[in-house]
Protein backbone atom coordinates (compact mmCIF):
# COMPACT_ATOMS: atom_id res chain seq x y z
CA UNK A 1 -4.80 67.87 -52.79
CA UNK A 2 -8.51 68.11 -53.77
CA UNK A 3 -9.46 71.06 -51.23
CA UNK A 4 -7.39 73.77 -49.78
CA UNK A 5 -9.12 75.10 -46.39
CA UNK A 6 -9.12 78.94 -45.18
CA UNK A 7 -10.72 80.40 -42.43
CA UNK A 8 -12.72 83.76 -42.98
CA UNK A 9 -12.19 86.44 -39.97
CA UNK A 10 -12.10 90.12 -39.39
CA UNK A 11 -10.79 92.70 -37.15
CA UNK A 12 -13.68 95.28 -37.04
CA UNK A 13 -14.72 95.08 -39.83
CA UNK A 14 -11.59 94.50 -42.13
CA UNK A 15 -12.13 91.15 -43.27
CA UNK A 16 -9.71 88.78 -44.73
CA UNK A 17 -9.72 84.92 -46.45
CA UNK A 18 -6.80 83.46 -44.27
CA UNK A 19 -4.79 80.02 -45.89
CA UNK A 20 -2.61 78.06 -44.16
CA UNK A 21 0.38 76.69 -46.02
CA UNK A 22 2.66 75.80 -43.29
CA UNK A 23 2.25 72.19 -44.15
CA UNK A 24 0.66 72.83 -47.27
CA UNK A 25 3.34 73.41 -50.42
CA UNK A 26 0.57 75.80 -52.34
CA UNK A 27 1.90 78.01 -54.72
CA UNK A 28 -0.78 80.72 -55.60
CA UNK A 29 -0.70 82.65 -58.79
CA UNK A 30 -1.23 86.43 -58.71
CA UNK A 31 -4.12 84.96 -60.77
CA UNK A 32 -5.34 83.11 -57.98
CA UNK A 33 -4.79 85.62 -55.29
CA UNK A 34 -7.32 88.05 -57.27
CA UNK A 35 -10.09 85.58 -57.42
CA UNK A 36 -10.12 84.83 -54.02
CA UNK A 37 -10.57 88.60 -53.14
CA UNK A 38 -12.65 89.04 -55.82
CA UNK A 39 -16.16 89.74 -53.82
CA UNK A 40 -18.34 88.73 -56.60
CA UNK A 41 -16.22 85.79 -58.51
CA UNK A 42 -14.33 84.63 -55.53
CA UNK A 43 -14.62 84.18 -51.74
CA UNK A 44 -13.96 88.32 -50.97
CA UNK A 45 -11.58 90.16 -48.78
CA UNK A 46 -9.99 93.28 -48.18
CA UNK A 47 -6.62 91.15 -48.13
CA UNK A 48 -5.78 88.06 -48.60
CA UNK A 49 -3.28 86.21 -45.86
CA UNK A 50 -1.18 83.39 -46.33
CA UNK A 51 0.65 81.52 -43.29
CA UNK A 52 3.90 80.11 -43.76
CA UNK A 53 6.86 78.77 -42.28
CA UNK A 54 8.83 81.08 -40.03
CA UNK A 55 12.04 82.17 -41.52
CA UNK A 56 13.56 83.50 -38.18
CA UNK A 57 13.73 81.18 -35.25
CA UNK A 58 11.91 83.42 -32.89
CA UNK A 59 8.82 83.73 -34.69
CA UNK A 60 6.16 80.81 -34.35
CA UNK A 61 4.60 82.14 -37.82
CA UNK A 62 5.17 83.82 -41.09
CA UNK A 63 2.41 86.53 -42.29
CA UNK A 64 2.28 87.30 -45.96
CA UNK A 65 -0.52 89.72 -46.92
CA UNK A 66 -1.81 90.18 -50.42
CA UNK A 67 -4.07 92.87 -51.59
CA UNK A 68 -7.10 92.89 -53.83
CA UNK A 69 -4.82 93.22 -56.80
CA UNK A 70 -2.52 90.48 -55.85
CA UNK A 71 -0.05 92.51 -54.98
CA UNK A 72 1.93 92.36 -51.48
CA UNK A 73 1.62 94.73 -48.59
CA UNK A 74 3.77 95.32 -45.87
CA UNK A 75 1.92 95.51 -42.47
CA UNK A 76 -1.34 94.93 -42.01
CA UNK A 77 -2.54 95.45 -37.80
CA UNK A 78 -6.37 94.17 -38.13
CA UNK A 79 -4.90 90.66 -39.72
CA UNK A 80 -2.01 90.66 -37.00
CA UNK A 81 -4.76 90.10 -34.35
CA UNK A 82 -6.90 87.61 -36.16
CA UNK A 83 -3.29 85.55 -37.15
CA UNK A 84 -2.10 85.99 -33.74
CA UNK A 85 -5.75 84.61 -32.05
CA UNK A 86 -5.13 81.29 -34.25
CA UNK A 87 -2.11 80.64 -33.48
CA UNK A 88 -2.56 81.47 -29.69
CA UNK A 89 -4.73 78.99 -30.11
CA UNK A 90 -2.92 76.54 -31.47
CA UNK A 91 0.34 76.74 -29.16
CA UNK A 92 -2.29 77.18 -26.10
CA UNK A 93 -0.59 80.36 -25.62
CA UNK A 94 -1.31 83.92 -24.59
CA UNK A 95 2.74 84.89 -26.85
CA UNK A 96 2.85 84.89 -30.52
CA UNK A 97 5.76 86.43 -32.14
CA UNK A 98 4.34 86.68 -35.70
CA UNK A 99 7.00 87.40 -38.65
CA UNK A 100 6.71 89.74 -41.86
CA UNK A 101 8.34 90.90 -45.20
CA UNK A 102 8.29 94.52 -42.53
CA UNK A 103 9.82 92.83 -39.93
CA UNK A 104 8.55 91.08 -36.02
CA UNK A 105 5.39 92.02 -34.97
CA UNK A 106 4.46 90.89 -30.85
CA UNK A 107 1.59 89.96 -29.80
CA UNK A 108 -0.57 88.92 -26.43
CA UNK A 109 -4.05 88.45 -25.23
CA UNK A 110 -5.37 91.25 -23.47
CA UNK A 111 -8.35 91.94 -21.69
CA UNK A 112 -12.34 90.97 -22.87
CA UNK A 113 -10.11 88.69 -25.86
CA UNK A 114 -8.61 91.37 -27.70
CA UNK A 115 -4.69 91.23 -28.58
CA UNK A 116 -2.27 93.63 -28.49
CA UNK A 117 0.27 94.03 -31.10
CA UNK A 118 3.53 95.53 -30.88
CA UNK A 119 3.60 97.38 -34.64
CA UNK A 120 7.24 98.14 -34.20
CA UNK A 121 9.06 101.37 -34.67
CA UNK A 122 7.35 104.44 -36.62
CA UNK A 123 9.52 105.78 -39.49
CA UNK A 124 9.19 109.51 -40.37
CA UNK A 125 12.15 110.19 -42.37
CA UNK A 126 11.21 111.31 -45.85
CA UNK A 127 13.15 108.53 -47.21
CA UNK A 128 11.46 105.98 -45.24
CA UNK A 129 8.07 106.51 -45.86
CA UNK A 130 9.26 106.83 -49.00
CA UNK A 131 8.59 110.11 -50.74
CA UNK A 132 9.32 111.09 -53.86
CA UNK A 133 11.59 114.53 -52.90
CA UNK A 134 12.80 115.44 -49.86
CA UNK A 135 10.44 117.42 -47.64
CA UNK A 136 9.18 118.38 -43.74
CA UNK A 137 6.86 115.23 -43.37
CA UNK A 138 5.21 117.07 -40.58
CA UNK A 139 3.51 119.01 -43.38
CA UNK A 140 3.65 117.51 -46.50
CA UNK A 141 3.30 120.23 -49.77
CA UNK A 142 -0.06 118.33 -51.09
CA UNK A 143 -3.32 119.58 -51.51
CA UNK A 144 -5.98 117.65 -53.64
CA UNK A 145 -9.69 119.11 -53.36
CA UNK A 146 -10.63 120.22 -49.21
CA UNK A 147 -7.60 118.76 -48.40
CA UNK A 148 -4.30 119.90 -47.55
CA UNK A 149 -1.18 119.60 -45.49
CA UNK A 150 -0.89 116.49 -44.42
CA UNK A 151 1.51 114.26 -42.22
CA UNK A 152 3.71 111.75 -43.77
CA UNK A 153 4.27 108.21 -41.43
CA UNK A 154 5.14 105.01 -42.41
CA UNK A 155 3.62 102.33 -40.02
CA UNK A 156 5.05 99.49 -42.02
CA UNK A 157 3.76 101.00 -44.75
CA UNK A 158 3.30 104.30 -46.35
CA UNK A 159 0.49 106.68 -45.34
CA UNK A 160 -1.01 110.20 -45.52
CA UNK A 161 -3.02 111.68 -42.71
CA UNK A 162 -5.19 114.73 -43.16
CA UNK A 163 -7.15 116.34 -40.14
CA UNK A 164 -10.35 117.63 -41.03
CA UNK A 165 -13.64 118.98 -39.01
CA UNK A 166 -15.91 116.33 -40.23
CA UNK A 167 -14.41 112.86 -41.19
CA UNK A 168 -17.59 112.39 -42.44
CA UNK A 169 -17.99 115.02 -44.91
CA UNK A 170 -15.13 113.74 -47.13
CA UNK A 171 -15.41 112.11 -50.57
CA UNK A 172 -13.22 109.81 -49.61
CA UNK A 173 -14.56 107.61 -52.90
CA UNK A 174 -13.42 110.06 -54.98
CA UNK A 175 -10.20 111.38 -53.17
CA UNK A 176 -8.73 108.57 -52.01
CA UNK A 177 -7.88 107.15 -55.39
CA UNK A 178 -6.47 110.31 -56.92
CA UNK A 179 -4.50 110.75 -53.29
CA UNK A 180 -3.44 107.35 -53.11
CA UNK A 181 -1.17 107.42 -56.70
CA UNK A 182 0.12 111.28 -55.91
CA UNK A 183 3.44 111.47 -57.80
CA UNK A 184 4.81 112.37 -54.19
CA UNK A 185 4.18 108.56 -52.84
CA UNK A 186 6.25 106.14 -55.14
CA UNK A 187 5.08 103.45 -53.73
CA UNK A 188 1.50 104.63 -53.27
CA UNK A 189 0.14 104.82 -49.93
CA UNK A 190 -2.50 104.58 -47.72
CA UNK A 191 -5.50 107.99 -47.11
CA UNK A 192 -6.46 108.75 -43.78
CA UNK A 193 -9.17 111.90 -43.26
CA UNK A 194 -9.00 112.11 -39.11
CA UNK A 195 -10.77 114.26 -37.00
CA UNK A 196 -10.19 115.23 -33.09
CA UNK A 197 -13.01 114.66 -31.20
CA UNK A 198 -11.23 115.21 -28.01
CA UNK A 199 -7.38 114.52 -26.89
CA UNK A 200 -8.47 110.96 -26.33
CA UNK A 201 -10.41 110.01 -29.26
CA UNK A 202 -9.34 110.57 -32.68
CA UNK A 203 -12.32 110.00 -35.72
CA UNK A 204 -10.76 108.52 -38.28
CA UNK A 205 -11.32 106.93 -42.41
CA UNK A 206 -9.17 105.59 -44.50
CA UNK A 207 -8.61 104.16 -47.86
CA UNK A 208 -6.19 101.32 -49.06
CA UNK A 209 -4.12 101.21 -51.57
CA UNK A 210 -5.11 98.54 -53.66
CA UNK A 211 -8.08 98.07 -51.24
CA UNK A 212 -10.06 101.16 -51.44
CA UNK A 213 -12.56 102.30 -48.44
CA UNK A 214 -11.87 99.39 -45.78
CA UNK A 215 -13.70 99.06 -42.72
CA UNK A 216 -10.99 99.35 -40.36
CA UNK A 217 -7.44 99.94 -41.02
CA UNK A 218 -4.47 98.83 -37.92
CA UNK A 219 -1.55 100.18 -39.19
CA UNK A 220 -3.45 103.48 -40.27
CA UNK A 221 -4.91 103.70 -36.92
CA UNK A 222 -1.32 104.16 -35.75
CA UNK A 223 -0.13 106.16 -38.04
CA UNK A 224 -3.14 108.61 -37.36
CA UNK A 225 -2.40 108.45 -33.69
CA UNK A 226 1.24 109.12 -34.31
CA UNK A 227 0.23 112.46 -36.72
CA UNK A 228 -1.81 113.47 -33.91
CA UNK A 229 0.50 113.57 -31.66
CA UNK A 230 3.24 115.14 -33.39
CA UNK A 231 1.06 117.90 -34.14
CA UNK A 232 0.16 117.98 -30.20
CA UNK A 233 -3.38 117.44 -31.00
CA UNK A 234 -2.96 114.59 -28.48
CA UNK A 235 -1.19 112.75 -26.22
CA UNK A 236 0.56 109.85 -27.35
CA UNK A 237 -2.38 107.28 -26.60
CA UNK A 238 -6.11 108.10 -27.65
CA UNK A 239 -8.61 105.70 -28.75
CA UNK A 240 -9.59 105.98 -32.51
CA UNK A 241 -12.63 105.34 -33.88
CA UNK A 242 -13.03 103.77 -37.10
CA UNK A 243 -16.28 102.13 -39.50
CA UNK A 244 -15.80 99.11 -38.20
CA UNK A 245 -15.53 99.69 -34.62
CA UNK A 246 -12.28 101.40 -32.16
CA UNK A 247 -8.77 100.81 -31.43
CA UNK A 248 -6.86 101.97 -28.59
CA UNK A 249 -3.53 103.17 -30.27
CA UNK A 250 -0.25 103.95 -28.27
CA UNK A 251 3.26 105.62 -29.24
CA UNK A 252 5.37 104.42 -26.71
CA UNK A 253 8.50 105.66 -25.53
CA UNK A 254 10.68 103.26 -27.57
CA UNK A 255 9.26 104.94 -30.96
CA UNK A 256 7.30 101.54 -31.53
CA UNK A 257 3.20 101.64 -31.82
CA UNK A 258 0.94 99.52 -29.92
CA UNK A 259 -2.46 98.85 -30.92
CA UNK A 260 -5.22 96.85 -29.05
CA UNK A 261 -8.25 95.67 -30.40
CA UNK A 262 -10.80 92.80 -31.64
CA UNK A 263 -11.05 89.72 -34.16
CA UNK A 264 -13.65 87.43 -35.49
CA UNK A 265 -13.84 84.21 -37.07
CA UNK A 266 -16.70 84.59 -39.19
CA UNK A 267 -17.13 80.86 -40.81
CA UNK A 268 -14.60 78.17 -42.44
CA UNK A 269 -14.70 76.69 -45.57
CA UNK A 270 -12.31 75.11 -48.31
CA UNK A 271 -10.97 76.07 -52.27
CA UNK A 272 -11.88 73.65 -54.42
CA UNK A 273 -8.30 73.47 -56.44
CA UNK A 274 -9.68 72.05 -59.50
CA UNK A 275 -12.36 74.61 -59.73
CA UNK A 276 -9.55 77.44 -58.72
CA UNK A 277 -7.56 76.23 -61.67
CA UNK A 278 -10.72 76.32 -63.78
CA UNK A 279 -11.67 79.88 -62.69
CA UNK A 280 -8.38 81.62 -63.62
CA UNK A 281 -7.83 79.55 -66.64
């Protein structure tokens, strides 16, 4: 194989290089997966997303998601969409039940072409976010800089939600970093600095582990909505506004998250294998 294609998309902003190996035996270094991201050597992503088989019958795709740092990531709600729009596509279907290492997510078209996806249940045990010692994750005991008290939700994966009075006031450059590798997240975990503009629209930022500041982030979106709510500060549906544009977020009564939104395609293109081998060599 001379060429490997991927398509180049983004859900508000969060952008990702998405390869197809369904019928495509590619194994990809963790060499490889960081030159890809990498925005100056590579092609450039906030994640990279590989499709593959379906291990579970149900599903009509597997999701793996990779970070900058070739690492893998559990959930990831802005790629769900863009997946989920191909493959609609594809089956000529307005259903796609879209499978990863965190589980099933659903998905189905909604109105103006967005997609909804089901995110599945919210975890807000201590032990499931994880953390590293037990404690009330409805105020977690960490304070770095202007912020403080925090709640702990794990939306697939692991994240930290501070409310502020300006979102846009934070250092998030600065913070996020020292935040996201607290000795109270094992397993690191995603920043968001949210602020309530009214009970139906929630401000929000966030940084990535492994990613840093991101346009848009799905599964922190939900997690900020879910924070919210818990602390009453809304219902259990707003819309939340991020960088990249706004999500409509719900908790529903079954503990699982639903979030609605956009995708792009912005162009196609293909990896030139030889030259990938060269690259990383």
């Amino acid at each position: 194989m001379a060429a490997l294609p991927f398509l180049k998309m983004h859900g508000l902003g969060n952008d990702f290089v998405v390869i197809d190996l369904r019928d495509r035996p590619v194994s990809l270094t963790l060499t490889q997966r960081r030159w890809i991201a990498d925005r100056r050597r590579g092609i450039g992503c906030d994640q990279l997303i590989l499709l593959e088989t379906p291990r579970q019958k149900v599903a009509d795709v597997f999701m793996r998601i990779h970070n900058p740092d070739g690492g893998e990531a559990g959930a990831c709600g802005n790629a769900t969409r863009c997946v989920a729009a191909k493959v609609m596509a594809e089956k000529k279907s307005s259903h796609v039940i879209v499978e990863t290492i965190s589980g099933l997510l659903d998905t189905e078209a909604s109105d103006g072409g967005r997609i909804a996806v089901d995110m599945g249940p919210v975890k807000l045990d201590w032990r499931e976010i994880p953390l590293a010692e037990a404690c009330d994750t409805l105020h977690l005991p960490l304070n770095v800089g202007p912020l403080s008290d925090p709640v702990g939700v794990n939306v697939g994966n692991p994240h930290a939600v501070f409310f502020v009075p300006d979102a846009e006031k934070i250092d998030l450059a600065s913070l996020g970093p020292v935040l996201e590798r607290h000795r109270l997240f094992p397993e690191r975990a995603n920043i968001e600095v949210a602020q309530i503009i009214s009970p139906e629209r929630i401000r929000m930022r966030v940084w990535e582990r492994s990613a840093g500041i991101t346009q848009a982030c799905g599964s922190g979106a939900c997690a900020t909505l879910v924070a919210a709510a818990r602390r009453k500060l809304t219902g259990r549906s707003a819309t939340v506004v991020l960088d990249g544009g706004e999500l409509l977020i719900e908790w529903l009564p079954d503990n699982h998250v639903r979030m609605t939104g956009g995708w792009t395609e912005s162009f196609r293109g293909e990896i030139d294998i030889a030259e990938l081998e060269r690259a990383v060599a």
